[in-house]
Protein backbone atom coordinates (compact mmCIF):
# COMPACT_ATOMS: atom_id res chain seq x y z
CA UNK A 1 9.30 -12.96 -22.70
CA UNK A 2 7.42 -14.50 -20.02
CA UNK A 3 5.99 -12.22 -17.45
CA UNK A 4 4.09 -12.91 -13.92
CA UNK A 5 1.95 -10.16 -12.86
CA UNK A 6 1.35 -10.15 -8.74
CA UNK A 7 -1.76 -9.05 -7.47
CA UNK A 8 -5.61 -9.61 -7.76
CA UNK A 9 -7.62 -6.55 -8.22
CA UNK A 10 -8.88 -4.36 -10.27
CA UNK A 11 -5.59 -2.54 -11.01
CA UNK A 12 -3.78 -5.92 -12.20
CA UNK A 13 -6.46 -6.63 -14.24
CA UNK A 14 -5.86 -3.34 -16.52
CA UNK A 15 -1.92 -3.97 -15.78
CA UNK A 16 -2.75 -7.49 -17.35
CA UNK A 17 -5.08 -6.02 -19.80
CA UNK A 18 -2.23 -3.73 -21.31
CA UNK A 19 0.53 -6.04 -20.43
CA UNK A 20 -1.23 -8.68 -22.94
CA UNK A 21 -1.26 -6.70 -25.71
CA UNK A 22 2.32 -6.14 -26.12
CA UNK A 23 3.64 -8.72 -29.20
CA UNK A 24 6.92 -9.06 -26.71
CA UNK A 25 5.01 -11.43 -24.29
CA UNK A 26 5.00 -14.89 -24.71
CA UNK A 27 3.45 -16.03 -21.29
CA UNK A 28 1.48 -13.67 -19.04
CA UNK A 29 0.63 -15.07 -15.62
CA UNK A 30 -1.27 -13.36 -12.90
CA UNK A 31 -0.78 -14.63 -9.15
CA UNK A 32 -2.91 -14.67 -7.86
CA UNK A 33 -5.26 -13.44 -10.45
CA UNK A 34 -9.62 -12.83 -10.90
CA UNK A 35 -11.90 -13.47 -13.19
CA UNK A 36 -11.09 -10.49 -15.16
CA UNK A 37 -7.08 -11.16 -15.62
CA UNK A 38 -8.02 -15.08 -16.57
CA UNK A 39 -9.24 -13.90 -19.94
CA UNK A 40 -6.12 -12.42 -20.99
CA UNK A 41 -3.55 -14.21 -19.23
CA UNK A 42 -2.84 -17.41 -16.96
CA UNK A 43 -4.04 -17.06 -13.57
CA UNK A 44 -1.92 -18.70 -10.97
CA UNK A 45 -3.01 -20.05 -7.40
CA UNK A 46 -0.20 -18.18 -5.51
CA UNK A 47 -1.09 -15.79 -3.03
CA UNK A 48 1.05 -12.23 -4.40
CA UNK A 49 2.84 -12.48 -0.54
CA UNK A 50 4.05 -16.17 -0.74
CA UNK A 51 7.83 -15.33 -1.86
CA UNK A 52 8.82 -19.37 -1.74
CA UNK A 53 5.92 -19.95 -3.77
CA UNK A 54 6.78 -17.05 -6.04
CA UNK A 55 10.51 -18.26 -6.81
CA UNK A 56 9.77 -21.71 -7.48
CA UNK A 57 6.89 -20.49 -10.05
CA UNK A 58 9.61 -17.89 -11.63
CA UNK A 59 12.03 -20.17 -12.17
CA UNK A 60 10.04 -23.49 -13.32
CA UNK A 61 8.46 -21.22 -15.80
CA UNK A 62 11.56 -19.11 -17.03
CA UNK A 63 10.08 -16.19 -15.59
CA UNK A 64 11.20 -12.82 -17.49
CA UNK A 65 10.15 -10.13 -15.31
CA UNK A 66 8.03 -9.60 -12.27
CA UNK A 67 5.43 -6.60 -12.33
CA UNK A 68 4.12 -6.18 -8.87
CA UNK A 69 0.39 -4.52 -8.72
CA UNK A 70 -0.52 -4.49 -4.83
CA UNK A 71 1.31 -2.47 -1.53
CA UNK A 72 1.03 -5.49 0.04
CA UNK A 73 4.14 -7.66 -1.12
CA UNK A 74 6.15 -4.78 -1.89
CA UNK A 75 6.20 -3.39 2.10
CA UNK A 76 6.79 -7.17 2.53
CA UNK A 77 10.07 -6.73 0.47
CA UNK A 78 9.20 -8.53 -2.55
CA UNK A 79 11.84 -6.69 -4.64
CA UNK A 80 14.44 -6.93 -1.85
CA UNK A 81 13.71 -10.85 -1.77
CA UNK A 82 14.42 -11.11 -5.16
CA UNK A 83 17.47 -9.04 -5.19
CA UNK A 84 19.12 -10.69 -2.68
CA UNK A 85 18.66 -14.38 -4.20
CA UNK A 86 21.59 -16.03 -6.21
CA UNK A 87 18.93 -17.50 -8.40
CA UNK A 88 16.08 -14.35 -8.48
CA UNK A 89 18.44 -11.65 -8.56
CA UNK A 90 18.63 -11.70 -12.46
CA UNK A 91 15.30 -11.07 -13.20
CA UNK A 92 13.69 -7.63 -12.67
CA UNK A 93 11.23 -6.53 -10.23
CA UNK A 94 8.99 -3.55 -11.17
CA UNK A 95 8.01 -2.19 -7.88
CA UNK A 96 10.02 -0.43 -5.00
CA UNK A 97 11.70 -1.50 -2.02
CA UNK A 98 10.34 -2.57 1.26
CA UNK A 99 11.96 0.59 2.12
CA UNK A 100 10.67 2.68 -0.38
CA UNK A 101 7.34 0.66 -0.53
CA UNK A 102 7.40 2.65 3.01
CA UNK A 103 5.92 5.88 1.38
CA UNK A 104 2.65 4.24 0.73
CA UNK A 105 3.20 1.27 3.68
CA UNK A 106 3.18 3.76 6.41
CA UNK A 107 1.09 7.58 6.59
CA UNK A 108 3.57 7.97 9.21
CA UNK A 109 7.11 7.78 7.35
CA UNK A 110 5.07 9.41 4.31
CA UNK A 111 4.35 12.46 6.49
CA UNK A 112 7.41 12.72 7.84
CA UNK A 113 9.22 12.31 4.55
CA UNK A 114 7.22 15.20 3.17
CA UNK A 115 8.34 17.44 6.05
CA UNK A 116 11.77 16.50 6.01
CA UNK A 117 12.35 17.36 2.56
CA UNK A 118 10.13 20.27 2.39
CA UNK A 119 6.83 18.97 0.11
CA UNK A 120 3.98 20.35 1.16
CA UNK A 121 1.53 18.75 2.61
CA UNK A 122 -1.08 18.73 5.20
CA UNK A 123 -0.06 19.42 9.11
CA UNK A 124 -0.42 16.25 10.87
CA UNK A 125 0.52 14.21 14.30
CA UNK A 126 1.23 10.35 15.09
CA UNK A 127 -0.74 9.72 17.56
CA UNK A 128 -0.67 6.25 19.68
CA UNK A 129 -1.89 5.35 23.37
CA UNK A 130 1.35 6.72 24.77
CA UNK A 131 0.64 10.42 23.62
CA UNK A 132 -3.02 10.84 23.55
CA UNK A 133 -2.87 13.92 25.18
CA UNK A 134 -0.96 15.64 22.57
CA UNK A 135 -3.24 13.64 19.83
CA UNK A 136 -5.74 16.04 22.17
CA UNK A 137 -4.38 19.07 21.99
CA UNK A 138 -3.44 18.68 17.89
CA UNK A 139 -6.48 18.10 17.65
CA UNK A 140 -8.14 21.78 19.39
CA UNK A 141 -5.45 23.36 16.79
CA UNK A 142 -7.38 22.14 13.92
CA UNK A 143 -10.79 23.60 12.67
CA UNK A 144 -13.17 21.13 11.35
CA UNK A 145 -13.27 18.91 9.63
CA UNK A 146 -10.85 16.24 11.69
CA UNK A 147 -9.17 13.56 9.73
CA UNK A 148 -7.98 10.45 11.14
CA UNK A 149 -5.91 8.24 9.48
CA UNK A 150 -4.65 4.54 10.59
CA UNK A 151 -1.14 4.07 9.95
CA UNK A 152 0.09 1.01 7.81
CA UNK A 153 -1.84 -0.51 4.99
CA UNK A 154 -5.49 -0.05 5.64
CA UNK A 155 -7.02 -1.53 2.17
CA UNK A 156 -8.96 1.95 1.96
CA UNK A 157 -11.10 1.48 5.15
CA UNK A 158 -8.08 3.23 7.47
CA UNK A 159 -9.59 6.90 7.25
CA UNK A 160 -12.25 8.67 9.50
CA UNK A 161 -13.66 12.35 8.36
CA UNK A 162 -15.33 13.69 11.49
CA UNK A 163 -17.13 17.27 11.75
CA UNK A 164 -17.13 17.32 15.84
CA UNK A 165 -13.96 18.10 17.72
CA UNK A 166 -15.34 15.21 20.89
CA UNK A 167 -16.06 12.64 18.64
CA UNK A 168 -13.21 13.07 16.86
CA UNK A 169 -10.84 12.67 20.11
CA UNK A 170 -13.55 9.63 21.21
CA UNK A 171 -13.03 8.17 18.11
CA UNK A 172 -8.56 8.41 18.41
CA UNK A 173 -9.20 7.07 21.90
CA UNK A 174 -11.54 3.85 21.74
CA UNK A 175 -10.08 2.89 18.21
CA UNK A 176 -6.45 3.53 19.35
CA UNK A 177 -7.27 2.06 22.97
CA UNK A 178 -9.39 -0.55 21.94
CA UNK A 179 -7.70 -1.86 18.89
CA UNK A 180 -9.65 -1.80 15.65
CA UNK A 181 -6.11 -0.35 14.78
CA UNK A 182 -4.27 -2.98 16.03
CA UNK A 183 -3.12 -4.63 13.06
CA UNK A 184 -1.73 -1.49 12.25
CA UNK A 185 0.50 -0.84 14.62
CA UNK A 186 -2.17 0.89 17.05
CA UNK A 187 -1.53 4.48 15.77
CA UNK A 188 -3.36 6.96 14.36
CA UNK A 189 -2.22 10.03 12.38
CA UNK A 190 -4.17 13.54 13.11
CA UNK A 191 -4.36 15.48 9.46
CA UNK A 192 -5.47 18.66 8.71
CA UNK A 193 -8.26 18.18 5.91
CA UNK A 194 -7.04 20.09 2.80
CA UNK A 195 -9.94 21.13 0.67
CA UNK A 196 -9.96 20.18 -3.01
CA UNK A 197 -10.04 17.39 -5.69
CA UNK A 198 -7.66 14.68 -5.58
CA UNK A 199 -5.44 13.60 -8.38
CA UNK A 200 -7.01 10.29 -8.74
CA UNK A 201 -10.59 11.78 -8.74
CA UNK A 202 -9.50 13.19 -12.53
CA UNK A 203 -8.07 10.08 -13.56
């Protein structure tokens, strides 16, 4: 089977890496690829977000299966636009939704997803320009440390881990106000800091 692989990091390369060694693939391509996946597949000059681009490469190359690796494309609704094309919707996307793609697309509808059905997790509050106050006031319930989270994809530069209560609401208002957040929707999420080790930390 023929198999394209979306996504340029370090995670598609060991996706690649593994992918490669299975005697059922014929083809492996990466889109858009590094260095790394190029030595055991076919890297492809596609950007992972360019659906058009995507479809025309999947079906000139009798495309098997699509393995997405990135948030990116799947919040864009990669799986959905495959799904919903006549001539896509036969071949399998492994990935999510744009809606559920959500959970990791947005702190936001993650948070409140957790709360709704009852997982525990950390108190937090959306906070935006329209509701600093409150952001305020969440803020003097907390005990040090304060975390502030941007909301939306954030390529793991979105989070801010501050020990003083003032520069913790200085630093909601001038990057909410301001816009270093912008590209995320301008809104910031208030989270109580949970001590411990995280999952991935014992991976």
């Amino acid at each position: 089977m023929n198999i394209l692989l979306l996504g340029s990091g370090g995670r598609e390369h060991a996706i690649a890496w593994k992918i490669a060694q299975s005697p059922k693939v014929d083809k492996l391509f990466i889109a858009p690829g590094n260095a790394g996946t190029a030595l055991v597949g076919t890297n492809v000059d596609i950007k992972a977000d360019d659906f058009a681009a995507i479809k025309d490469f999947a079906l000139a190359n009798q495309v098997n299966m699509v393995v997405v690796g990135p948030e990116d494309p799947l919040v864009k609704g990669v799986y959905d636009y495959f799904k919903k094309d006549e001539a896509l919707s036969s071949i399998p996307v492994i990935g999510p939704s744009g809606e559920g793609a959500q959970l990791e697309g947005s702190k936001d509808f993650a948070k409140a997803f957790m709360m709704r059905h009852h997982i525990p997790t950390a108190r937090y509050k959306s906070i935006s320009t329209e509701n600093l106050e409150e952001g305020y006031a969440f803020l003097e319930s907390l005990s040090a440390p304060y975390v502030l989270k941007a909301d939306g994809l954030a390529a793991g530069k979105g989070v801010l881990i501050i020990d003083n209560l003032e520069e913790a609401k200085k630093e909601g208002r001038d990057r909410g106000v301001l816009g270093w957040y912008r590209m995320l929707r301008i809104r910031l999420d208030g989270w109580q800091r949970l001590q411990g080790a995280s999952g991935s930390e014992r991976l």
